[in-house]
Protein backbone atom coordinates (compact mmCIF):
# COMPACT_ATOMS: atom_id res chain seq x y z
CA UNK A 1 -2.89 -64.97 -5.26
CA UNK A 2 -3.70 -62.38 -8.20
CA UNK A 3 -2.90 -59.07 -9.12
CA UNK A 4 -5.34 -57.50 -7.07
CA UNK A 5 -4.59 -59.77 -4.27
CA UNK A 6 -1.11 -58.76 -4.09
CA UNK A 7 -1.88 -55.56 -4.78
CA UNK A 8 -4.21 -55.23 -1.26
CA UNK A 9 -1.74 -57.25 0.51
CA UNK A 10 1.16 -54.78 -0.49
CA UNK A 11 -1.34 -52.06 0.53
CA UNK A 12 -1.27 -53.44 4.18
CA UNK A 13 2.07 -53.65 4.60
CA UNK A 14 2.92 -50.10 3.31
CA UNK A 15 0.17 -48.04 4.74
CA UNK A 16 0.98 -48.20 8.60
CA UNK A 17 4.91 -47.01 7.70
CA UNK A 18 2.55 -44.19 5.20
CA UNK A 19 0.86 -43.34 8.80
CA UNK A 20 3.28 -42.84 10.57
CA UNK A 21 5.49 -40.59 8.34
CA UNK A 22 2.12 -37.92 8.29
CA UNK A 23 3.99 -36.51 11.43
CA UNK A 24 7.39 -35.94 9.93
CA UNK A 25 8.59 -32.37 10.53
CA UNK A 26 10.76 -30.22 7.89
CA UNK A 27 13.34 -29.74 9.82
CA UNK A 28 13.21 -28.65 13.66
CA UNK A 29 10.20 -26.50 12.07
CA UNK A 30 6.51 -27.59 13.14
CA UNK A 31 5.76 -27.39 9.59
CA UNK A 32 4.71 -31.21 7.82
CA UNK A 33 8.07 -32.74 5.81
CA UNK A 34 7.43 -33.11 2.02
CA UNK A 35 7.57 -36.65 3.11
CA UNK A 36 4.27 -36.05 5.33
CA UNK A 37 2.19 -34.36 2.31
CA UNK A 38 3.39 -37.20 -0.20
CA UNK A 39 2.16 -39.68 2.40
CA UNK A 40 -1.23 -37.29 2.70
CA UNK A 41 -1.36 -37.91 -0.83
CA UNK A 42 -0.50 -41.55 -1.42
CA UNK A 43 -3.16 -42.69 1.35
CA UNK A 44 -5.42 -40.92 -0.03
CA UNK A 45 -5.15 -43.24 -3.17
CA UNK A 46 -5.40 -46.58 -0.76
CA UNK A 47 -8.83 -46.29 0.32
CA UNK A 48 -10.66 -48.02 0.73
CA UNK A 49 -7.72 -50.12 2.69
CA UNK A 50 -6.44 -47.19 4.37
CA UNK A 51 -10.14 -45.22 5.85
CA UNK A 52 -9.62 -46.85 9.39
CA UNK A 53 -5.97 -46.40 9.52
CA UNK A 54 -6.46 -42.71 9.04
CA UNK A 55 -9.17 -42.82 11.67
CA UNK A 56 -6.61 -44.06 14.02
CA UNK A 57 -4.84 -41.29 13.85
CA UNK A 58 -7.29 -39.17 15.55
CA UNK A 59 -5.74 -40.47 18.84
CA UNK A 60 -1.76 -40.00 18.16
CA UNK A 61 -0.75 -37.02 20.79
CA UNK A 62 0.95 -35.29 17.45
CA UNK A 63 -1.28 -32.38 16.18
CA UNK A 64 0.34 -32.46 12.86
CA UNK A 65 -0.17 -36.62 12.54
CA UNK A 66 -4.16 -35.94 13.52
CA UNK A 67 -4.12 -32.64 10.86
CA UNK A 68 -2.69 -35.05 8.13
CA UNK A 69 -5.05 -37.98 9.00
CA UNK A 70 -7.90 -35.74 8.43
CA UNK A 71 -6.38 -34.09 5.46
CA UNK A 72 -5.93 -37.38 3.52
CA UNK A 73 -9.53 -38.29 3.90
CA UNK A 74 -10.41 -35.01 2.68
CA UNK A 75 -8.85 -36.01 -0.16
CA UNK A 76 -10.74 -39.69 -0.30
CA UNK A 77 -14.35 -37.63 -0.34
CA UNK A 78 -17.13 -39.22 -0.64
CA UNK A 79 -15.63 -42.75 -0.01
CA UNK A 80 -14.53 -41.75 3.50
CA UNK A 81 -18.28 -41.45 4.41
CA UNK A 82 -17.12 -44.26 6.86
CA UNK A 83 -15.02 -41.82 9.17
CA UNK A 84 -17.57 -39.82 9.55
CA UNK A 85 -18.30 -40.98 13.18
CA UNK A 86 -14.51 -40.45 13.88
CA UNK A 87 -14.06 -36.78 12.56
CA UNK A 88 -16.98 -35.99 14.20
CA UNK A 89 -15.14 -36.77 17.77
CA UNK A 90 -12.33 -34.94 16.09
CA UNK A 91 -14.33 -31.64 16.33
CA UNK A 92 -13.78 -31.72 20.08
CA UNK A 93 -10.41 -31.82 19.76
CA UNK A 94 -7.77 -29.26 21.90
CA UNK A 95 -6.29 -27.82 18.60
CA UNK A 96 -8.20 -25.59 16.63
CA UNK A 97 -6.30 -26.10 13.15
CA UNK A 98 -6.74 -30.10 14.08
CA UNK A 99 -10.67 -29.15 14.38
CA UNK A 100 -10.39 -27.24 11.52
CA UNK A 101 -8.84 -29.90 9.55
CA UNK A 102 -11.55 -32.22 10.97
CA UNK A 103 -14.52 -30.02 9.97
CA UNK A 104 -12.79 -29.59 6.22
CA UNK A 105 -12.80 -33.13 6.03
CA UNK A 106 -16.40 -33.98 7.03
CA UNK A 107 -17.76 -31.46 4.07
CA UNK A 108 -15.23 -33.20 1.58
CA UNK A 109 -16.57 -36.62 2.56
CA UNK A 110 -20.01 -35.44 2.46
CA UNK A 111 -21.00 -34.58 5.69
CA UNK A 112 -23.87 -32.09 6.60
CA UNK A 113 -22.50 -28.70 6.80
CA UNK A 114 -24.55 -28.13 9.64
CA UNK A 115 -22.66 -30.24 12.21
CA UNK A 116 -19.46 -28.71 11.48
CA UNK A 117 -19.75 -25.31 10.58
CA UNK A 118 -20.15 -23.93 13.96
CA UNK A 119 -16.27 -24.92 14.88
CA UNK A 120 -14.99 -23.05 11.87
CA UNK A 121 -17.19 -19.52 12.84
CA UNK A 122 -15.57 -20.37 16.34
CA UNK A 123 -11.77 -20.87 15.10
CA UNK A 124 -12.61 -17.61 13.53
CA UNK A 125 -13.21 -15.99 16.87
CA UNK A 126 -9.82 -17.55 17.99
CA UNK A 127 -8.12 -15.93 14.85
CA UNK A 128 -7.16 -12.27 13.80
CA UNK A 129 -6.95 -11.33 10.16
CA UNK A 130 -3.57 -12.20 9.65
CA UNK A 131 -3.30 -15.32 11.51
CA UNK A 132 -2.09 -18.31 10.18
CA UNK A 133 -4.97 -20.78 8.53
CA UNK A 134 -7.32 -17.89 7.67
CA UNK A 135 -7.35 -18.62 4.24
CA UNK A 136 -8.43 -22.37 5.47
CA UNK A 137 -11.07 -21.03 7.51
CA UNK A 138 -12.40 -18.53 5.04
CA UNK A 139 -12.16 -21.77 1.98
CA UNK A 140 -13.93 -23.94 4.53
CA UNK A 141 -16.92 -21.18 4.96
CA UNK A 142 -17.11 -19.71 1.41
CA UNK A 143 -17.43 -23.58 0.25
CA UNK A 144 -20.87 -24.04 2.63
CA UNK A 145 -21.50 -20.25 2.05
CA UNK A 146 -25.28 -21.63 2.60
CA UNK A 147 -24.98 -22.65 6.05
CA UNK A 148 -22.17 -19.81 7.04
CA UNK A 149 -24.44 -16.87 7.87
CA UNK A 150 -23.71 -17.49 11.36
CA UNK A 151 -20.35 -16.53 11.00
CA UNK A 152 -20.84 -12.63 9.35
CA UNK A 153 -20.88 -10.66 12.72
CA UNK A 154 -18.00 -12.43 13.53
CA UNK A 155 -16.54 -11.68 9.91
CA UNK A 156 -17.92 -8.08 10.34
CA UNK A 157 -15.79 -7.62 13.90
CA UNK A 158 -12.48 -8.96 12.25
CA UNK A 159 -13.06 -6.14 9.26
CA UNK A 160 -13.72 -3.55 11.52
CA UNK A 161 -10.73 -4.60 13.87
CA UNK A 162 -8.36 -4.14 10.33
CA UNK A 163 -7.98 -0.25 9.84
CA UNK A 164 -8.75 1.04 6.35
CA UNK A 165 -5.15 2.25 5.26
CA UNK A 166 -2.95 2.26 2.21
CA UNK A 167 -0.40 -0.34 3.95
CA UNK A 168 -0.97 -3.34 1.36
CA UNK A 169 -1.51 -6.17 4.49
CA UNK A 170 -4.09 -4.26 5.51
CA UNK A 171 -5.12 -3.72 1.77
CA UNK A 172 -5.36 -7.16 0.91
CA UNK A 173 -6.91 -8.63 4.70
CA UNK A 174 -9.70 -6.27 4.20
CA UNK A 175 -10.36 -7.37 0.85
CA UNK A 176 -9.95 -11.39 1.46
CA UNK A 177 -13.06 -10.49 3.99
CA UNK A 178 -15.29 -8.51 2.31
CA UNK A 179 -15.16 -10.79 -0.18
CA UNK A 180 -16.39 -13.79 1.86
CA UNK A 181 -18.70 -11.60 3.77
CA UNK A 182 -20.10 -11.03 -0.23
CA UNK A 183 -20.09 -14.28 -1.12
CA UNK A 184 -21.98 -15.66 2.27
CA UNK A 185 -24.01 -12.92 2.59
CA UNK A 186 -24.26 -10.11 -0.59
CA UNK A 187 -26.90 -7.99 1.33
CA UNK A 188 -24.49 -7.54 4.39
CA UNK A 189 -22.05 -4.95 2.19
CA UNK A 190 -23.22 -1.79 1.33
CA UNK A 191 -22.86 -1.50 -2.99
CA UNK A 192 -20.73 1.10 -2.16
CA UNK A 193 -18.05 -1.03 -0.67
CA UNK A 194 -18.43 -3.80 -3.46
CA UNK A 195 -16.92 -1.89 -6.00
């Protein structure tokens, strides 16, 4: 057997026991271990070997294992075009941050924005502008800002549902959304609030 012989077969071996630490908790948190991001990260650099054993994780009852499963192909791109049938059933999925995850992960492996984008406008409707993950679902619609117009009433609703005040939270949510509403759609802010 040769290097890269050995080098697939020691992929095989390692990647399920990779898989299955994407779940690992820190702590009694709900929060991914360090061990679950550098497994997120090492699969990432085993594909091809380890597309369909990410895929597979689309079915594990863990929300976290499914987020991280999507989140490493994310990371793949382009080579992941393969799991594209599989993150697509991963849009229908009960969690919205697993949804989310899945929708990220279509654009990154090259996906039309078109079949996705709709479940991040609709996690938006499930989220305030503090919530957890709004900086993921703002990334994921600034990044197809050219298929995101469907999202600026819903944009427009979460900046009128943040009062204008000097309390920096408030400060700094109504910023983060004007300035996606600017970049999706410029025409939608007045020049007066641009400034």
């Amino acid at each position: 057997m040769g290097i890269r012989g050995s080098q697939s077969a020691s992929k095989n071996i390692i990647i399920p026991e990779l898989v299955e630490m994407l779940g690992d908790r820190e702590g009694k948190t709900t929060e991914p271990s360090e061990l679950a991001s550098t497994s997120l990260w090492a699969l990432s650099k085993m594909a091809p070997e380890s597309i369909v054993p990410l895929t597979h994780t689309f079915t594990n009852q863990d929300r976290i294992t499914r987020m991280m499963g999507a989140g490493s192909l994310s990371l793949i791109g382009p080579k992941a075009k393969s799991a594209i049938p599989a993150l697509k059933l991963l849009l229908k999925d009960k969690d919205v941050d697993v949804r989310l995850a899945a929708a990220n992960a279509l654009g990154k492996v090259g996906c039309n924005p078109d079949e996705f984008i709709d479940v991040v406008v609709d996690a938006l409707r499930e989220s305030s502008a503090s919530s957890d993950f709004l900086d993921f679902r703002l990334d994921i619609l600034v990044d197809y800002k050219e298929h995101a117009k469907s999202a600026i009433p819903v944009l427009l609703d979460m900046l009128k549902a943040v009062p204008e005040s000097s309390n920096l939270t408030n400060m700094m949510d109504r910023q983060r959304l004007l300035g996606v509403i600017q970049q999706i759609s410029p025409e939608t802010i007045p020049k007066s609030k641009r400034e």
